[in-house]
Protein backbone atom coordinates (compact mmCIF):
# COMPACT_ATOMS: atom_id res chain seq x y z
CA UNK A 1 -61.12 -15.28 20.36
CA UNK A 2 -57.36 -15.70 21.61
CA UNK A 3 -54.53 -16.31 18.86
CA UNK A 4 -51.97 -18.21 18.77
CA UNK A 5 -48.85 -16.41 20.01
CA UNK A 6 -47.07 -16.83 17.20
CA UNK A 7 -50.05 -15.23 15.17
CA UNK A 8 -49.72 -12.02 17.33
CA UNK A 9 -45.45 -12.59 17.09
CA UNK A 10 -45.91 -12.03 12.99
CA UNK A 11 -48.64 -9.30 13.52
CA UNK A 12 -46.25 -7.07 16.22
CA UNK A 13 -43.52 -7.80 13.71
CA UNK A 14 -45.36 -6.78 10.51
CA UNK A 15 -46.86 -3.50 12.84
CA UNK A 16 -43.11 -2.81 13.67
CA UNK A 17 -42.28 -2.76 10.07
CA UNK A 18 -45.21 -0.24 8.74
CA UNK A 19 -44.34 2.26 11.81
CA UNK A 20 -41.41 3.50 9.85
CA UNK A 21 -43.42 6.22 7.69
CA UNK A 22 -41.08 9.44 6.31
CA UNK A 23 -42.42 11.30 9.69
CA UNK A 24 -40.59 9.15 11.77
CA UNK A 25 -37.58 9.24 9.67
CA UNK A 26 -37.69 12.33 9.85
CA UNK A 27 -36.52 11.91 13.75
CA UNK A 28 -34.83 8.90 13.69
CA UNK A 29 -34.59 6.99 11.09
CA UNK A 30 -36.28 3.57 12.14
CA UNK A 31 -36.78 3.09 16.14
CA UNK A 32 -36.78 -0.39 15.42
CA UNK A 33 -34.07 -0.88 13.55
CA UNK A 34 -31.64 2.12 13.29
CA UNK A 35 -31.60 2.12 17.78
CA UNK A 36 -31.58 -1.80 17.39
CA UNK A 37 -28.77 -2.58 14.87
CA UNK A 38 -25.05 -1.94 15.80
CA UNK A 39 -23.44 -1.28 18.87
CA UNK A 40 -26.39 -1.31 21.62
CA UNK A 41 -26.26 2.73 23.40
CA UNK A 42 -23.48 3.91 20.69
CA UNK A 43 -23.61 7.73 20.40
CA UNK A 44 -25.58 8.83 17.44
CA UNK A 45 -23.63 11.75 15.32
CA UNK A 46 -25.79 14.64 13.52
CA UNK A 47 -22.98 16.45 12.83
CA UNK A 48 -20.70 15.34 9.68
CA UNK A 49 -17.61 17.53 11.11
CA UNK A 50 -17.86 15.88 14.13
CA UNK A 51 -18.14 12.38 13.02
CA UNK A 52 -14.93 13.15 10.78
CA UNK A 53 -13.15 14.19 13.86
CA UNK A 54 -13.75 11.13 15.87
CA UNK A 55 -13.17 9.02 12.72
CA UNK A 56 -13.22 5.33 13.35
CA UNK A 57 -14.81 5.95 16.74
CA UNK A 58 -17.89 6.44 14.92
CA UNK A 59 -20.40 3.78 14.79
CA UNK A 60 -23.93 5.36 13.87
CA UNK A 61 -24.69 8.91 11.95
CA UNK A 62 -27.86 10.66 11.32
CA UNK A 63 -27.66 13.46 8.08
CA UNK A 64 -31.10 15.29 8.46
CA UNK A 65 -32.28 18.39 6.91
CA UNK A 66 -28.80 19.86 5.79
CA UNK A 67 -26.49 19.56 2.23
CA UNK A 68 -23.70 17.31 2.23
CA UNK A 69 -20.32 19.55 2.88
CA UNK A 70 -18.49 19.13 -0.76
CA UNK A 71 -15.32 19.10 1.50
CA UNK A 72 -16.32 17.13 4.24
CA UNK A 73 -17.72 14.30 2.76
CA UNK A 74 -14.72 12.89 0.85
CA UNK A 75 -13.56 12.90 4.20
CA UNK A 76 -15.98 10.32 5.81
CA UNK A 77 -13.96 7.36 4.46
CA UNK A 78 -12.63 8.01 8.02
CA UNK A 79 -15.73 6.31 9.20
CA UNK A 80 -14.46 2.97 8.90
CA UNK A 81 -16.43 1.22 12.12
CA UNK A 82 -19.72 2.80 10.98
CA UNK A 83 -22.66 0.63 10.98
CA UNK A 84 -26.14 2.61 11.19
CA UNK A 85 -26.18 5.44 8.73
CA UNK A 86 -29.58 7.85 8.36
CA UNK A 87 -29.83 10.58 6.17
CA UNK A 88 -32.78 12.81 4.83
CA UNK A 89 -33.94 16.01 2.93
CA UNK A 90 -30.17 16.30 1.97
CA UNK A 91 -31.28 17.63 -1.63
CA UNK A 92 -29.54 15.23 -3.34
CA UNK A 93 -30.89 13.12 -5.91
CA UNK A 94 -27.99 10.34 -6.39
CA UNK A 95 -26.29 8.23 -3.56
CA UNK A 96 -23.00 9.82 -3.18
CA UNK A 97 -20.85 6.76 -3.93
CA UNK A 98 -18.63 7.03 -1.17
CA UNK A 99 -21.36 5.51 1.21
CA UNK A 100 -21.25 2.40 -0.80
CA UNK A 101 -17.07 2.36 0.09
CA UNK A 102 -18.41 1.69 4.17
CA UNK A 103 -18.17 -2.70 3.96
CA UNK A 104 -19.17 -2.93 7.98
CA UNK A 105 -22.52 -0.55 7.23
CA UNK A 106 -26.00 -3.26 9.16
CA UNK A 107 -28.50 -0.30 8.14
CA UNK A 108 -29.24 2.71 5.81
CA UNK A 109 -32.05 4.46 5.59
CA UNK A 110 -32.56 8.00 3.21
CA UNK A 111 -36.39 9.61 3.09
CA UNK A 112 -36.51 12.73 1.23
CA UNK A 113 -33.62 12.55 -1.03
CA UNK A 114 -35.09 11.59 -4.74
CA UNK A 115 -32.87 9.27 -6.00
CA UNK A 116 -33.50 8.22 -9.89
CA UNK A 117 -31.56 5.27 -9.58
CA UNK A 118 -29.39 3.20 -6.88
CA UNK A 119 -25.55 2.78 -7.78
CA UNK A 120 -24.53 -0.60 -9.12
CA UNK A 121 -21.49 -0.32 -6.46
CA UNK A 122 -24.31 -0.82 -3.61
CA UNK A 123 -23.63 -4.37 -4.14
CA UNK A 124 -20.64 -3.89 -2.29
CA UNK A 125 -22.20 -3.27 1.27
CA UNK A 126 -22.13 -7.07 2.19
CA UNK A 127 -22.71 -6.50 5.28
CA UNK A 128 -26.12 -4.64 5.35
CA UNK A 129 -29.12 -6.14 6.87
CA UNK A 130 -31.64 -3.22 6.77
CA UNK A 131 -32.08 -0.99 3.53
CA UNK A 132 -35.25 1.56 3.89
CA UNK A 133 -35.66 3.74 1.34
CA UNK A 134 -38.22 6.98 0.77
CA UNK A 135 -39.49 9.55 -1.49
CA UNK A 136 -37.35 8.44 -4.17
CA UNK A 137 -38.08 8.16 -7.94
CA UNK A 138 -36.91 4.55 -8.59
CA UNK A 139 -37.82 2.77 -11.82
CA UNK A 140 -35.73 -0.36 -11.18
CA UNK A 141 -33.03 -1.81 -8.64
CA UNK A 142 -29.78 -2.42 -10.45
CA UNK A 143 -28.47 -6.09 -10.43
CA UNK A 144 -26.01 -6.12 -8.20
CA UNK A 145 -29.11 -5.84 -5.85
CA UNK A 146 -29.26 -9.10 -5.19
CA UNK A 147 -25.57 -9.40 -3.79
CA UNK A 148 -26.60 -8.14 -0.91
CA UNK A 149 -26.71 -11.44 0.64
CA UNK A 150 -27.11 -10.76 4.35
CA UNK A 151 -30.06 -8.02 3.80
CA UNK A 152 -32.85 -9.14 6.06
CA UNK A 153 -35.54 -6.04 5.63
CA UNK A 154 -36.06 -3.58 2.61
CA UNK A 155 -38.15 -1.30 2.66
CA UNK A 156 -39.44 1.29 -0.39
CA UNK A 157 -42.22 3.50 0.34
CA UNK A 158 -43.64 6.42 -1.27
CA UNK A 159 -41.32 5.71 -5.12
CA UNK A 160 -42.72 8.55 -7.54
CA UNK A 161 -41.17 6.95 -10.53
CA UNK A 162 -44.64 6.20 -12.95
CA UNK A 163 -43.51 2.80 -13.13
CA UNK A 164 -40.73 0.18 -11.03
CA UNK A 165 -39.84 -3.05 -11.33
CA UNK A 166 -37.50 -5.69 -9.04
CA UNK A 167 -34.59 -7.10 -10.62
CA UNK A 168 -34.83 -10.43 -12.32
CA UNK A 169 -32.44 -11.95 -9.56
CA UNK A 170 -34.57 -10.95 -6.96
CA UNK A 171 -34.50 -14.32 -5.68
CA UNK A 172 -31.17 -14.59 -4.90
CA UNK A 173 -31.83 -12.27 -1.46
CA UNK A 174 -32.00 -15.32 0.50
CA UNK A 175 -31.71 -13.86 3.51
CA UNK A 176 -34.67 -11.40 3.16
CA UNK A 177 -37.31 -12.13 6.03
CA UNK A 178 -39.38 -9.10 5.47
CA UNK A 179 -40.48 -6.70 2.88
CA UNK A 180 -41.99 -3.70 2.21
CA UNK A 181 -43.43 -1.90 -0.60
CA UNK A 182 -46.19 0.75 -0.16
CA UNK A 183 -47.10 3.42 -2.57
CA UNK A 184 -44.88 1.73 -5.17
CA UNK A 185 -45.70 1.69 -9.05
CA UNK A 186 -45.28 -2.15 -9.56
CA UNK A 187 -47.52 -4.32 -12.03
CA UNK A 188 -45.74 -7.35 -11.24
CA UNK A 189 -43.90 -9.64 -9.46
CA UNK A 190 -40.45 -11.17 -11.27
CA UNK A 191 -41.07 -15.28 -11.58
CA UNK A 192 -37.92 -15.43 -9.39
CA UNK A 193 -39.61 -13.73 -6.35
CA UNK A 194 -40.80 -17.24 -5.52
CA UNK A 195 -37.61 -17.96 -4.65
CA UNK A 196 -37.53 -15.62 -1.55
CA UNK A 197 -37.58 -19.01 0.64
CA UNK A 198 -36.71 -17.04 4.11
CA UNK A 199 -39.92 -14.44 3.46
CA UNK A 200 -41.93 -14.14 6.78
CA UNK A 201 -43.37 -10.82 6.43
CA UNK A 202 -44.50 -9.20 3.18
CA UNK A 203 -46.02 -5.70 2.88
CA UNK A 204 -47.36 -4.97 -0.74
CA UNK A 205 -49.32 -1.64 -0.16
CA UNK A 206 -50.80 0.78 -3.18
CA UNK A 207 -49.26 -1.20 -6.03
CA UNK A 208 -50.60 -2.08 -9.71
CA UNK A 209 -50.48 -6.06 -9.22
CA UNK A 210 -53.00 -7.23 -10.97
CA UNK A 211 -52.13 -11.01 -10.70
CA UNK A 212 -49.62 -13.02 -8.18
CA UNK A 213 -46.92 -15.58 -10.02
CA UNK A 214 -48.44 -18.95 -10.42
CA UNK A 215 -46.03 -19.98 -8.03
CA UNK A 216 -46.23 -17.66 -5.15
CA UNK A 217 -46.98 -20.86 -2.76
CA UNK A 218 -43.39 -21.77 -2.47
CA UNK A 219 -43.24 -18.46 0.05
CA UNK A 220 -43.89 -21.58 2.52
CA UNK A 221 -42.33 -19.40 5.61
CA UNK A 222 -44.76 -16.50 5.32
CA UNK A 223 -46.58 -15.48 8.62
CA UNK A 224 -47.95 -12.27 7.71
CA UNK A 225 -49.24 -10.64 4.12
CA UNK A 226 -50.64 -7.56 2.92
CA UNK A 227 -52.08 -7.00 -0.37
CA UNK A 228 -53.50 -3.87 -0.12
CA UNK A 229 -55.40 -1.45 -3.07
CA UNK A 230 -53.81 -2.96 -5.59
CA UNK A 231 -55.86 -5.03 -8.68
CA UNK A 232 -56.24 -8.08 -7.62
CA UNK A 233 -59.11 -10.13 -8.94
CA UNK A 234 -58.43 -13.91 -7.41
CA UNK A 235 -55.67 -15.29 -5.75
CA UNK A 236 -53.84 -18.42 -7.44
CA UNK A 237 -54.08 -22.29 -6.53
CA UNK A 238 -50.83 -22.57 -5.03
CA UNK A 239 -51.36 -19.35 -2.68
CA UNK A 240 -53.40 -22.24 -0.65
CA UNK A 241 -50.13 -24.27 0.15
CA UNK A 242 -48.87 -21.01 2.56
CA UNK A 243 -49.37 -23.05 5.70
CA UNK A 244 -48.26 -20.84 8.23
CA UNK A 245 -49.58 -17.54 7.33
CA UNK A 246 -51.13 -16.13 10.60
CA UNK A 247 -52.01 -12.78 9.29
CA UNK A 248 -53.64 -11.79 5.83
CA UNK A 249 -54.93 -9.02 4.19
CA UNK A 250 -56.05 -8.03 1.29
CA UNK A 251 -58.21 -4.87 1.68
CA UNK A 252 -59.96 -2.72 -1.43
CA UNK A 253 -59.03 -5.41 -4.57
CA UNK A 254 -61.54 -6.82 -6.85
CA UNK A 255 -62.13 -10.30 -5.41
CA UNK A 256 -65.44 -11.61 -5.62
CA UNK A 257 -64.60 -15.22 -4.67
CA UNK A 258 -62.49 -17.34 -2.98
CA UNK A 259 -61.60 -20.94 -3.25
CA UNK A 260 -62.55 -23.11 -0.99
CA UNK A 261 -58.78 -24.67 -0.64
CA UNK A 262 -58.58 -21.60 1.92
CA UNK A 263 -59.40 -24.06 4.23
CA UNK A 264 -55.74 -25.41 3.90
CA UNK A 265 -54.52 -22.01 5.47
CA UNK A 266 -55.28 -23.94 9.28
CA UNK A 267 -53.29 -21.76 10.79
CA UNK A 268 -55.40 -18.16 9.94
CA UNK A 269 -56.36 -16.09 12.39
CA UNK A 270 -57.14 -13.34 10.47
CA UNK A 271 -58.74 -12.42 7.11
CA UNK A 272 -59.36 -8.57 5.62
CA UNK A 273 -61.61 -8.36 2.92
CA UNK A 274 -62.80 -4.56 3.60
CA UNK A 275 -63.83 -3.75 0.01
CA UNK A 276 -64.26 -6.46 -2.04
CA UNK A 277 -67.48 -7.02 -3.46
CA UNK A 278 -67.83 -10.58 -1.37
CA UNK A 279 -71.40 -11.77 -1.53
CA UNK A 280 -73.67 -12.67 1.75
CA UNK A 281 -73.11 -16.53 0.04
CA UNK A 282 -69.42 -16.07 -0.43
CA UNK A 283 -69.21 -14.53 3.22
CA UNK A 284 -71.12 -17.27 4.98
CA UNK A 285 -69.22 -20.09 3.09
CA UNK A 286 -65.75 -18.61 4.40
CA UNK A 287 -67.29 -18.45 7.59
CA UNK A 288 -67.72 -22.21 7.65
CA UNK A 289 -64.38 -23.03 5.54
CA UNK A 290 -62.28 -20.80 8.50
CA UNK A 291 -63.94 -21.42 12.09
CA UNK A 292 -60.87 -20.08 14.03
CA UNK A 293 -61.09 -17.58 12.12
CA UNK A 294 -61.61 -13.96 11.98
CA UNK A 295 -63.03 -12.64 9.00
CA UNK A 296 -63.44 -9.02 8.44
CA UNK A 297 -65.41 -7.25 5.68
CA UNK A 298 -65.41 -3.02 6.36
């Protein structure tokens, strides 16, 4: 069976997105976005005395594996052209504030460090575009999460807190064409998440949702969506109006029927139903419902 092209576009995209795992952090922070954003073939600093030196030369930094110098880092302000910034295992458990001070910052990452809560000054990065978080113990985002009006991807992965939820003004991320949240303690979506009108790619990984918001069929621009292990039981009426979703899975929930109004999803290509308890019926009727179609079961 070929696929469209713009099928396998959303797939390599959403593939892209769920390659950054805390390993490859670990080396450098995204490939696809940390080498991508900025200044293409800038020099990439590991040292923080060295980056101070050169000051505004400075465009991208990678913090691994050490403690932040208590002298040295009041000192980065110097950075004032900096636009990638990676850090990790820095045994810190707080965002040191003065990272929110850099206005020209396209992408942060931090995997390792377990932060308890996000500043409300990280509202003031109006210029970031890529936000991937890691290992952290996040119960909620603070509000002024959703000034971050030109952030395109956000990623959280791997959040110990017992329990997290997105801000109420989620919505207001306009911008945001992808997101990612795997191994996240989240029972539910905010009503406003609806209002994500730019959302193309959507990663919901080893989360409690139990049940989508009524309206989750005004995410109208979605190509690509994973539901994976969390509690889902059915999917709601309007999830049938998502009429360009290429790519969809929704692998070990609790579905045991679908509606026929899949049919209005013409442009499928592919459906994961790996453990759900789907019967032989069920299965043949989606088989006739989706003919372009492939369907996959284990």
């Amino acid at each position: 069976m070929k696929f469209p092209l713009r099928v396998w576009n959303s797939v390599a995209v959403l593939l892209c997105l769920l390659a950054t795992v805390p390993a490859v952090l670990a080396q450098t922070g995204s490939p696809s976005l940390f080498d991508q954003a900025g200044i293409p073939g800038a020099q990439v600093y590991s040292d923080m005395k060295a980056a101070v030196k050169d000051g505004d030369a400075v465009y991208k930094c990678q913090f691994i594996n050490a403690p932040f110098d208590p002298k040295l880092l009041p000192k980065i302000t110097r950075l004032t052209n900096l636009q990638c910034l990676a850090i990790g295992a820095n045994g810190v458990s707080q965002l040191p504030l003065i990272f929110t001070g850099f206005r020209g910052l396209l992408y942060f990452s931090s995997f390792k460090n377990a932060f308890t809560e996000l500043p409300p000054e990280i509202g003031a990065l109006q210029s970031l575009m890529y936000l991937e978080l890691s290992d952290t113990k996040l119960s909620v985002l603070p509000a002024s999460f959703s000034e971050l009006s030109r952030l395109k991807s956000f990623q959280l992965q791997n959040n110990g807190a017992d329990t997290f939820r997105l801000p109420s003004t989620v919505g207001e991320l306009t911008a945001l064409t992808d997101l990612v949240l795997d191994h996240v303690n989240l029972d539910s979506l905010p009503p406003a998440f609806t209002g994500l009108s730019k959302l193309q790619h959507l990663y919901l990984d080893h989360t409690r949702l139990k049940v989508l918001p009524r309206s989750f069929g005004k995410l109208t621009q979605l190509q690509s969506l994973v539901l994976d292990n969390c509690q889902l039981t059915e999917l709601p009426k309007s999830f049938f109006k998502l009429g360009n979703l290429g790519y969809l899975s929704l692998k070990n929930n609790r579905i045991v029927h679908i509606s026929d109004y899949i049919c209005y999803l013409t442009n499928l290509a592919e459906l994961d139903l790996s453990g759900n308890p789907i019967s032989e019926q069920d299965r043949a009727i989606l088989h006739a419902l989706l003919p372009g179609c492939r369907i996959i079961y284990q």
